[in-house]
N, C-alpha and C. Protein backbone atom coordinates (compact mmCIF):
# COMPACT_ATOMS: atom_id res chain seq x y z
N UNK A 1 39.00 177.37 -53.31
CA UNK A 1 37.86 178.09 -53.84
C UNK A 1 37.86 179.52 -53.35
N UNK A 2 39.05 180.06 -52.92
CA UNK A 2 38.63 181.38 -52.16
C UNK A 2 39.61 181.84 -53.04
N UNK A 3 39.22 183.72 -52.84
CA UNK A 3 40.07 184.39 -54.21
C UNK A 3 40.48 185.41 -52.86
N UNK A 4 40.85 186.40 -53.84
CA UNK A 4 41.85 187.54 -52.94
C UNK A 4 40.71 188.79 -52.88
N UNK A 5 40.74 189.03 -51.63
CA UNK A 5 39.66 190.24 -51.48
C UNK A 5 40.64 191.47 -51.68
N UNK A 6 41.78 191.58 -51.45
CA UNK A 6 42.96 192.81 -51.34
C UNK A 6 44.00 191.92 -51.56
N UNK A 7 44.71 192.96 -52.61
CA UNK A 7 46.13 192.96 -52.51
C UNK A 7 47.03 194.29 -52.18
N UNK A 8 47.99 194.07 -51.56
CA UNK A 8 49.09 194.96 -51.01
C UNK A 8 50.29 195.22 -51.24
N UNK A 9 51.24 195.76 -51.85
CA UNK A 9 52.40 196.27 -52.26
C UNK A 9 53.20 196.90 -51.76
N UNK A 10 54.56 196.72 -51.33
CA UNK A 10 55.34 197.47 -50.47
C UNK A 10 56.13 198.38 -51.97
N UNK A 11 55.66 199.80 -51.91
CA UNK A 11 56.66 200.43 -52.68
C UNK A 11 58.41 200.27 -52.36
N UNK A 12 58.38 200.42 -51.30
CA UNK A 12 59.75 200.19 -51.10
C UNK A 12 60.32 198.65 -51.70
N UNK A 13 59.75 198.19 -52.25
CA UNK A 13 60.56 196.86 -52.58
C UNK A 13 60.67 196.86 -54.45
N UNK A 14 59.73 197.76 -54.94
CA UNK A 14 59.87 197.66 -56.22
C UNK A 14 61.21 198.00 -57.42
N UNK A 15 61.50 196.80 -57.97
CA UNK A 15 62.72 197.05 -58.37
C UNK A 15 62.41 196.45 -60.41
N UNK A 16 63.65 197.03 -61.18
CA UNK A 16 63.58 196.40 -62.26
C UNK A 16 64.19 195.27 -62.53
N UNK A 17 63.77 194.28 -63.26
CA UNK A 17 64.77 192.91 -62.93
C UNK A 17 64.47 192.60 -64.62
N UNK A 18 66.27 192.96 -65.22
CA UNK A 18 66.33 192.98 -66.43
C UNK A 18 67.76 191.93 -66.34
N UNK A 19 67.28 190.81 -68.02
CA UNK A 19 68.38 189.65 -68.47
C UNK A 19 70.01 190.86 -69.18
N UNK A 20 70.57 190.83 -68.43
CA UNK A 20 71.65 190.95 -69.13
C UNK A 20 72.65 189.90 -69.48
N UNK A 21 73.44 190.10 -71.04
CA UNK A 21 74.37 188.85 -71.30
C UNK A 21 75.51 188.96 -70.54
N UNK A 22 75.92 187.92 -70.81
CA UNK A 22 77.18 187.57 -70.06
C UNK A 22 78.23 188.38 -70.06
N UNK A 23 78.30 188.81 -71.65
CA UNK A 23 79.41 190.03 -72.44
C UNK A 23 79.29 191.29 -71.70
N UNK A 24 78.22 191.89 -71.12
CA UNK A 24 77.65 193.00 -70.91
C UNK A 24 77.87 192.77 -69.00
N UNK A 25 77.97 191.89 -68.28
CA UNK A 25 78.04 191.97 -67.05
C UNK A 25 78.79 192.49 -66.43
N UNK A 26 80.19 192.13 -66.70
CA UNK A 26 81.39 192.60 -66.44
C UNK A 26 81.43 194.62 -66.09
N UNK A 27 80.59 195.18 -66.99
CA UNK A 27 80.48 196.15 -67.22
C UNK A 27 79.38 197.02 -65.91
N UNK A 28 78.59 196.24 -65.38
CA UNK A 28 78.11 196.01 -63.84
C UNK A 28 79.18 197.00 -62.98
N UNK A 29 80.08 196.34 -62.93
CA UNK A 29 80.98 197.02 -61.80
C UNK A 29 81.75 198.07 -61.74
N UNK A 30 81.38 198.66 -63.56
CA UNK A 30 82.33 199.99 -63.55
C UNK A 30 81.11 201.03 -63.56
N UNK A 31 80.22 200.82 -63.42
CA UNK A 31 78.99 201.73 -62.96
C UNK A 31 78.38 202.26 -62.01
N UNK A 32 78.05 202.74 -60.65
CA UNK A 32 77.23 203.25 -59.85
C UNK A 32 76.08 203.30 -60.06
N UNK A 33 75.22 203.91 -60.99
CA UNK A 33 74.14 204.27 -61.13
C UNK A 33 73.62 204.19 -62.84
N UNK A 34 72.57 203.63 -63.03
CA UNK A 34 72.00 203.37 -64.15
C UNK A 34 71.01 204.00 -64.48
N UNK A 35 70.60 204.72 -66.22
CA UNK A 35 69.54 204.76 -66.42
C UNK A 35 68.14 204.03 -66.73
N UNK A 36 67.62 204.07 -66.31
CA UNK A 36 66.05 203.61 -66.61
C UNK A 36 64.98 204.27 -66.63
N UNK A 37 64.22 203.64 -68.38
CA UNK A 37 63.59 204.71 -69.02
C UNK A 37 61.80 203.81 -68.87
N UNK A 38 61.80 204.16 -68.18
CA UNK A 38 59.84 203.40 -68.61
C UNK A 38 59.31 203.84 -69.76
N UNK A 39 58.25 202.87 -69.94
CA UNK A 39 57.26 203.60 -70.88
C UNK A 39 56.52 204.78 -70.63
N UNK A 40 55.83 204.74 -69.24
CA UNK A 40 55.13 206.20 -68.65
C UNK A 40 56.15 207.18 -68.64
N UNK A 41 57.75 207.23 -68.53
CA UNK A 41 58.09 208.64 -67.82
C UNK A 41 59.34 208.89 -69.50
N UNK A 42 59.14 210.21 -69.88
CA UNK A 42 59.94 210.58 -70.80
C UNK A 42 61.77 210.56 -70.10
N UNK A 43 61.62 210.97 -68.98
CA UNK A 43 63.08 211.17 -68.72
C UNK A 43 63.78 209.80 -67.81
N UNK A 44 64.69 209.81 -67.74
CA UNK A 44 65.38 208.34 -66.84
C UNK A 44 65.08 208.22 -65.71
N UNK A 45 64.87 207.62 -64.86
CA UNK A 45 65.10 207.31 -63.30
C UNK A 45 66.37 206.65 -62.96
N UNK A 46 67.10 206.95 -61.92
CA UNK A 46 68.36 206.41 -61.42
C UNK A 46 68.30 205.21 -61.01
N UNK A 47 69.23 204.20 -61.14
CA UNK A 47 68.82 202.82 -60.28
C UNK A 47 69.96 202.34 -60.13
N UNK A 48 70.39 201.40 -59.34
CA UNK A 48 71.70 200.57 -58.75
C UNK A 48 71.37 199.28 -59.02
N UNK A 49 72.20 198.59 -58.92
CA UNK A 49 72.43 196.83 -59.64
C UNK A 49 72.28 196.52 -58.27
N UNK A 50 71.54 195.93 -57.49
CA UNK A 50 71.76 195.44 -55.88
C UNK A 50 72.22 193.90 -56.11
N UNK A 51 71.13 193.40 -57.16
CA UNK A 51 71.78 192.13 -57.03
C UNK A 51 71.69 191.30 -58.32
N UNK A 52 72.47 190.12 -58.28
CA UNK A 52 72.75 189.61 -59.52
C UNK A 52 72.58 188.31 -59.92
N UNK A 53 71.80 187.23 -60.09
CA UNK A 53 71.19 185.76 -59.84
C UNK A 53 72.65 184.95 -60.74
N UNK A 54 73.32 184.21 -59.62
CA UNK A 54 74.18 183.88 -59.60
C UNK A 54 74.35 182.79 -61.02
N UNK A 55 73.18 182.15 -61.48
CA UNK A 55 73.08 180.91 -62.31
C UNK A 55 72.73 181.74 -63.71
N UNK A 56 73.94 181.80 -64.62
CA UNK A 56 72.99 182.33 -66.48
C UNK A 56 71.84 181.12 -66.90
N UNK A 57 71.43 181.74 -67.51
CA UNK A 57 69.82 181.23 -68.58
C UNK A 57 71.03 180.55 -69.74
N UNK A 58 70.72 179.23 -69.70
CA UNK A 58 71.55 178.74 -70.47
C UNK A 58 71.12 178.91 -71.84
N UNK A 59 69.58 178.84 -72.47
CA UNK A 59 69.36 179.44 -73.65
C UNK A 59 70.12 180.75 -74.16
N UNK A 60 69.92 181.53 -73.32
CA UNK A 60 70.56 183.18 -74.11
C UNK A 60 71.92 183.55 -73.17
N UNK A 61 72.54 182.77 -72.92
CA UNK A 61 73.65 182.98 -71.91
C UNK A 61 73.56 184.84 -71.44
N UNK A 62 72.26 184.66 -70.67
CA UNK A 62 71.90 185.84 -69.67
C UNK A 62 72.01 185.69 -67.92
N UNK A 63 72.17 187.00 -67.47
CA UNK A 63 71.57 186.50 -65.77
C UNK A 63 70.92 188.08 -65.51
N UNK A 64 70.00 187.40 -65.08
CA UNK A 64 69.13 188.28 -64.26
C UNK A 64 69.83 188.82 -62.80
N UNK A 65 69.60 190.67 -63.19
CA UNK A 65 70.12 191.70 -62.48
C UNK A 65 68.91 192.40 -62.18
N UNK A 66 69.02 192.20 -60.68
CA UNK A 66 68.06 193.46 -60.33
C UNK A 66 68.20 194.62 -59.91
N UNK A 67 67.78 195.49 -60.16
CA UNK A 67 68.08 196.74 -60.42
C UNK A 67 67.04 197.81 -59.26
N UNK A 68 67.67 198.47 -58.32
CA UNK A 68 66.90 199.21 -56.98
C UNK A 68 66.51 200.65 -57.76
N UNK A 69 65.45 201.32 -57.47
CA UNK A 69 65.43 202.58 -57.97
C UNK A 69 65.89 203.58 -56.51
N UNK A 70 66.65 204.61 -57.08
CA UNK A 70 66.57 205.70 -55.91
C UNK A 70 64.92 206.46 -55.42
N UNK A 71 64.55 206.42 -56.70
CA UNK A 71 62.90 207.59 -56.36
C UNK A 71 62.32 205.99 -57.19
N UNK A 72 61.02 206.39 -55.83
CA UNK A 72 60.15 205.36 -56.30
C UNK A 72 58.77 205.93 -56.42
N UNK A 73 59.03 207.23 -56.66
CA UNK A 73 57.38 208.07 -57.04
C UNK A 73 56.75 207.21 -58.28
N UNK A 74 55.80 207.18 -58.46
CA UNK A 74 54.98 206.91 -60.06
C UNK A 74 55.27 205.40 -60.35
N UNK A 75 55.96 204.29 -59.47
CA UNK A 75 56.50 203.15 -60.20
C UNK A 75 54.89 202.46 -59.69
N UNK A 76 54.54 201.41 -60.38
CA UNK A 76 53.71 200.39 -59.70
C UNK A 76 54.55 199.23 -60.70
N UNK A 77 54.09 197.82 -59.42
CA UNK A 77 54.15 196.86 -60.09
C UNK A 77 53.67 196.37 -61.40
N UNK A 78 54.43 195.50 -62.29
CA UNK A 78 54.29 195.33 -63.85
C UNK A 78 54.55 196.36 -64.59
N UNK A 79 55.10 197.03 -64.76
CA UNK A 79 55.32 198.13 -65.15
C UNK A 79 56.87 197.77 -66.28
N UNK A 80 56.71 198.42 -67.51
CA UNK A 80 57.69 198.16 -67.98
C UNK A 80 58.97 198.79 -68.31
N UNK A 81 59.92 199.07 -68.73
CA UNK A 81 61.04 199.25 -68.72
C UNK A 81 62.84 199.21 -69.19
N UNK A 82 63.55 199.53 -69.93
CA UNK A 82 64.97 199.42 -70.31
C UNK A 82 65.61 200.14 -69.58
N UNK A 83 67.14 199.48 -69.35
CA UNK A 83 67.75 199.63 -68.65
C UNK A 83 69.46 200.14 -69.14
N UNK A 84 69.81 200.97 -69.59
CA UNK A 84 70.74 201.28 -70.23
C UNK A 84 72.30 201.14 -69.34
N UNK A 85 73.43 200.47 -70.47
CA UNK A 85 74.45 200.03 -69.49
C UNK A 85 75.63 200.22 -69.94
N UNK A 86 76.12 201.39 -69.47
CA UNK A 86 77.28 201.95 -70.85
C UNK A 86 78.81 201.43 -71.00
N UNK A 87 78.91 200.94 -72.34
CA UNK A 87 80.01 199.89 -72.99
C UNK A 87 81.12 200.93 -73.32
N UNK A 88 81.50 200.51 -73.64
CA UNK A 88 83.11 201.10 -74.53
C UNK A 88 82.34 202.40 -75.64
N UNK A 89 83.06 203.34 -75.84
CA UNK A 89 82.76 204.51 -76.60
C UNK A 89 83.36 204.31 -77.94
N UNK A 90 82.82 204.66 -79.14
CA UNK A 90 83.41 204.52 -80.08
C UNK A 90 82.74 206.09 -80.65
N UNK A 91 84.00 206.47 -81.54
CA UNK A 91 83.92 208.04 -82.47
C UNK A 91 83.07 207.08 -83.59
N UNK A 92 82.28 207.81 -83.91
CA UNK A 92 80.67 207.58 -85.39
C UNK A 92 81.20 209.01 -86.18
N UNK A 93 80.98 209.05 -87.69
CA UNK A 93 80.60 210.01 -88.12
C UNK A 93 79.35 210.06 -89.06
N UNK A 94 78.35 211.46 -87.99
CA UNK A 94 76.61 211.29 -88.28
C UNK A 94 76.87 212.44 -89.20
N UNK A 95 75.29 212.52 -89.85
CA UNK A 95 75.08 214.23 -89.74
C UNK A 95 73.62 213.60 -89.51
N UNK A 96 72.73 215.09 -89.44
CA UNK A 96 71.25 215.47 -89.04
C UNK A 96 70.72 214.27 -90.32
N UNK A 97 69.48 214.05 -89.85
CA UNK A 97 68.77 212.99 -90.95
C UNK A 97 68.23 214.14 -91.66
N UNK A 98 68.12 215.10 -91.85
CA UNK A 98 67.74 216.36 -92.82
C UNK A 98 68.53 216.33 -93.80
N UNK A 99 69.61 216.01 -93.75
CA UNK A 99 70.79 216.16 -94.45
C UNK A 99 70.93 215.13 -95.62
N UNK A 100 70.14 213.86 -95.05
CA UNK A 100 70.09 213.13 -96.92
C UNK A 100 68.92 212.95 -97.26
N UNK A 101 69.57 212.53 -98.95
CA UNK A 101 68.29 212.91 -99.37
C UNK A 101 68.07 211.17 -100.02
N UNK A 102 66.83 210.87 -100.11
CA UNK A 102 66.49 209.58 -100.49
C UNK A 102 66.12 209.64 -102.07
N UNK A 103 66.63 209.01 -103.21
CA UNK A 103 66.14 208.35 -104.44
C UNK A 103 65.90 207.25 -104.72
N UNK A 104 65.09 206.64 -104.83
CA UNK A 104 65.12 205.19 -104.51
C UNK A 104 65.15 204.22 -103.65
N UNK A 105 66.44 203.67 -103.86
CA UNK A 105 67.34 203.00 -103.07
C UNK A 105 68.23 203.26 -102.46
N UNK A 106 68.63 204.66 -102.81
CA UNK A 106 70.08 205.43 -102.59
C UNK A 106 70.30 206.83 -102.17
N UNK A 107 71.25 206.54 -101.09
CA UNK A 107 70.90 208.10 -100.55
C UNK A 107 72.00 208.70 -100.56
N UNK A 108 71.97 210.16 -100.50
CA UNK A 108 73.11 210.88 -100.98
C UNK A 108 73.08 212.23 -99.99
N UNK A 109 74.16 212.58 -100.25
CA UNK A 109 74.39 214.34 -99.23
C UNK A 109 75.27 214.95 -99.82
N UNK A 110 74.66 216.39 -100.29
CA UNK A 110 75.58 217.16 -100.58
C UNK A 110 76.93 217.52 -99.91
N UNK A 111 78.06 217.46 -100.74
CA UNK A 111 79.44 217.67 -99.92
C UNK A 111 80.11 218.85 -100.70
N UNK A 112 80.07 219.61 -99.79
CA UNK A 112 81.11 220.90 -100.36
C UNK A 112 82.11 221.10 -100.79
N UNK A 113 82.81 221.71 -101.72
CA UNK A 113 84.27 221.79 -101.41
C UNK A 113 84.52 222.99 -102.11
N UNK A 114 85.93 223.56 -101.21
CA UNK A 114 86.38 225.06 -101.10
C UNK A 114 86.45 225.40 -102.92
N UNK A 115 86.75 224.25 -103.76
CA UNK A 115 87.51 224.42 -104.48
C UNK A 115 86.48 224.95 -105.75
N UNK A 116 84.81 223.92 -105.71
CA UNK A 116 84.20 224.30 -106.58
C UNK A 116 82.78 224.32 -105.28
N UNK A 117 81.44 224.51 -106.14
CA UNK A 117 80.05 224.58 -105.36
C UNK A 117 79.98 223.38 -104.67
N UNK A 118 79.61 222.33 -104.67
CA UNK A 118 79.00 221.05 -104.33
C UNK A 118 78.46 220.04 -105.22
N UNK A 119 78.89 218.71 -104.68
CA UNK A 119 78.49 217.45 -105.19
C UNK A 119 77.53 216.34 -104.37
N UNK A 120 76.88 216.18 -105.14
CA UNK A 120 75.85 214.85 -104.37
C UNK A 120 76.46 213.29 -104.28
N UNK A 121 76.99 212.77 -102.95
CA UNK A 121 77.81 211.90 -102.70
C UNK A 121 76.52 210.53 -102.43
N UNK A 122 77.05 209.73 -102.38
CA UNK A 122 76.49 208.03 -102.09
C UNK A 122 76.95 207.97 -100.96
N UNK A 123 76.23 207.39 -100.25
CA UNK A 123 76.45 207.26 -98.48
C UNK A 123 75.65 206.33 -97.81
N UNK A 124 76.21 205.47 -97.63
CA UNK A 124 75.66 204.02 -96.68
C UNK A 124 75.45 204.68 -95.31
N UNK A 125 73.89 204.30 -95.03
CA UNK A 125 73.52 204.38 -93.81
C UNK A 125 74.04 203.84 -92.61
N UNK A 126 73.59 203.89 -91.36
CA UNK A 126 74.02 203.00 -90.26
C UNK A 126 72.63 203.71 -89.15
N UNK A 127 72.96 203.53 -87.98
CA UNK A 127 72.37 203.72 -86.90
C UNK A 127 71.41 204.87 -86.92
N UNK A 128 70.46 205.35 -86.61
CA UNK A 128 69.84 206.26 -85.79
C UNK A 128 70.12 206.61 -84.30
N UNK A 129 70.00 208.14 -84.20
CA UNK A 129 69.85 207.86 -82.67
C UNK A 129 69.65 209.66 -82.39
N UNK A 130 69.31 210.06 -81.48
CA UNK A 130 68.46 211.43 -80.90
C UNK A 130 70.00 212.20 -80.34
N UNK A 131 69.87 213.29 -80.92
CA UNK A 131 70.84 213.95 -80.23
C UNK A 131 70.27 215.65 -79.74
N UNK A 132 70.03 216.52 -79.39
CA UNK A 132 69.82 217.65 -79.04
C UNK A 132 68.51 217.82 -80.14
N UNK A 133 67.39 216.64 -79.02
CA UNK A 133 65.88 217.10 -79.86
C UNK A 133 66.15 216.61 -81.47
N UNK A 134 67.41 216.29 -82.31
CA UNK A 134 67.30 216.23 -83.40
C UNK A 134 67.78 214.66 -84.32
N UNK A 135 67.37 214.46 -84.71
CA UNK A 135 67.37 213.01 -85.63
C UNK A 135 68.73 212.90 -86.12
N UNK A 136 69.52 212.19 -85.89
CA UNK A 136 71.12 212.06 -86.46
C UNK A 136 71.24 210.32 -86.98
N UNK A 137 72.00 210.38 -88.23
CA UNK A 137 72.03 208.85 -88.60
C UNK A 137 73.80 208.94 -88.83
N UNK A 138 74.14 207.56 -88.41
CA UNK A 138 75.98 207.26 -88.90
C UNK A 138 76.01 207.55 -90.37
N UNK A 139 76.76 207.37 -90.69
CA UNK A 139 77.37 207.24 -92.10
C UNK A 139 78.31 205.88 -92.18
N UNK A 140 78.34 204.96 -92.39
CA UNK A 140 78.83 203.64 -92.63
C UNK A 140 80.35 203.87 -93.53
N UNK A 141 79.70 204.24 -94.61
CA UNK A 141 80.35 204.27 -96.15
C UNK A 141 80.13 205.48 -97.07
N UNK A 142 81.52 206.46 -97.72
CA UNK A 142 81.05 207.35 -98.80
C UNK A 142 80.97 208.70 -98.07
N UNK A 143 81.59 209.13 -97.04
CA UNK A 143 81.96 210.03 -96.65
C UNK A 143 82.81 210.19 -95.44
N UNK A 144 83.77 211.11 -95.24
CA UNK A 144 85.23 211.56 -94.43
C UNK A 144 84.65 212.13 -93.19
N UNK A 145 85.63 211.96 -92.90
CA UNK A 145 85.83 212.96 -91.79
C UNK A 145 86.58 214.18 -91.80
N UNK A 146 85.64 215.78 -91.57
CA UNK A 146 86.24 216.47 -92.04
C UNK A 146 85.25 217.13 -93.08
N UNK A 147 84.84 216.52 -94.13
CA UNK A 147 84.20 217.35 -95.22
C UNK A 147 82.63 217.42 -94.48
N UNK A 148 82.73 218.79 -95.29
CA UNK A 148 81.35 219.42 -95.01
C UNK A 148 80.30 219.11 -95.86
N UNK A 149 79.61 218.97 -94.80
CA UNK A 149 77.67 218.93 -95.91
C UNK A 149 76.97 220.16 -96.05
N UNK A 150 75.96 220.07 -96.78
CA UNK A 150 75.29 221.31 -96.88
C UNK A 150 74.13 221.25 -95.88
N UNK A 151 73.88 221.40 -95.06
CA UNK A 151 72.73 221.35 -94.40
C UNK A 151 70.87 221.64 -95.07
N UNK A 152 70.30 221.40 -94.88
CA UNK A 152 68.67 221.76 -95.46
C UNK A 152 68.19 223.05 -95.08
């Protein structure tokens, strides 16, 4: 029948403890230092893998990695969080999401060429992702590498 008059928190112990898969572990040991992005802070905080729960989650063949921060300004407990863990690099070819244009169903980008003005090409989407403040999407399908777009 008795409740908690205070609770107490050692900052120094606060850590992120994120499921990574099995595929993705391996990749643990060619790293030093990780980003982690909270919801409160726009930019990353640094963190280290200290430790690694020896048994996977047999549902999602995961194991829980916990993850130490270097700066522990602004963290409180429950607090949420991703943990970014960098894989193999692959060459994409994006341009700016300014750059197509939507009809419909179908999107297209002007493509230049030396020879005459420009043509409006078909181009399968793929990924999003932020590059210098600016919106960039893959191109899947329906354009080279090499040819130019017209920009907006």
């Amino acid at each position: 029948m008795g409740a908690n008059l205070i609770s107490i928190y050692n900052p120094n112990s606060l850590r992120l403890e994120a499921a990574i898969s099995e595929s993705v572990l391996p990749k643990l040991a060619d790293t030093d230092q990780f980003d982690i992005v909270l919801d409160t802070n726009s930019h990353p905080l640094k963190a280290r893998a200290q430790e690694i729960e020896p048994a996977a989650d047999a549902a999602s063949r995961s194991f829980t990695v916990k993850f130490g921060f270097d700066e522990k300004e602004g963290l409180y407990p429950g607090m949420f969080g991703r943990v970014s863990v960098p894989l193999d690099t692959v060459e994409v070819l994006a341009v700016p999401q300014d750059a197509v244009i939507s009809r419909g169903q179908l999107r297209y980008v002007h493509v230049q060429h030396p020879e005459k003005n420009e043509d409006m090409r078909i181009v399968r989407l793929g990924e999003t992702f932020q590059h210098n403040n600016e919106e960039w999407v893959t191109i899947s399908a329906g354009l080279n590498k090499g040819e130019r777009i017209r920009l907006p």
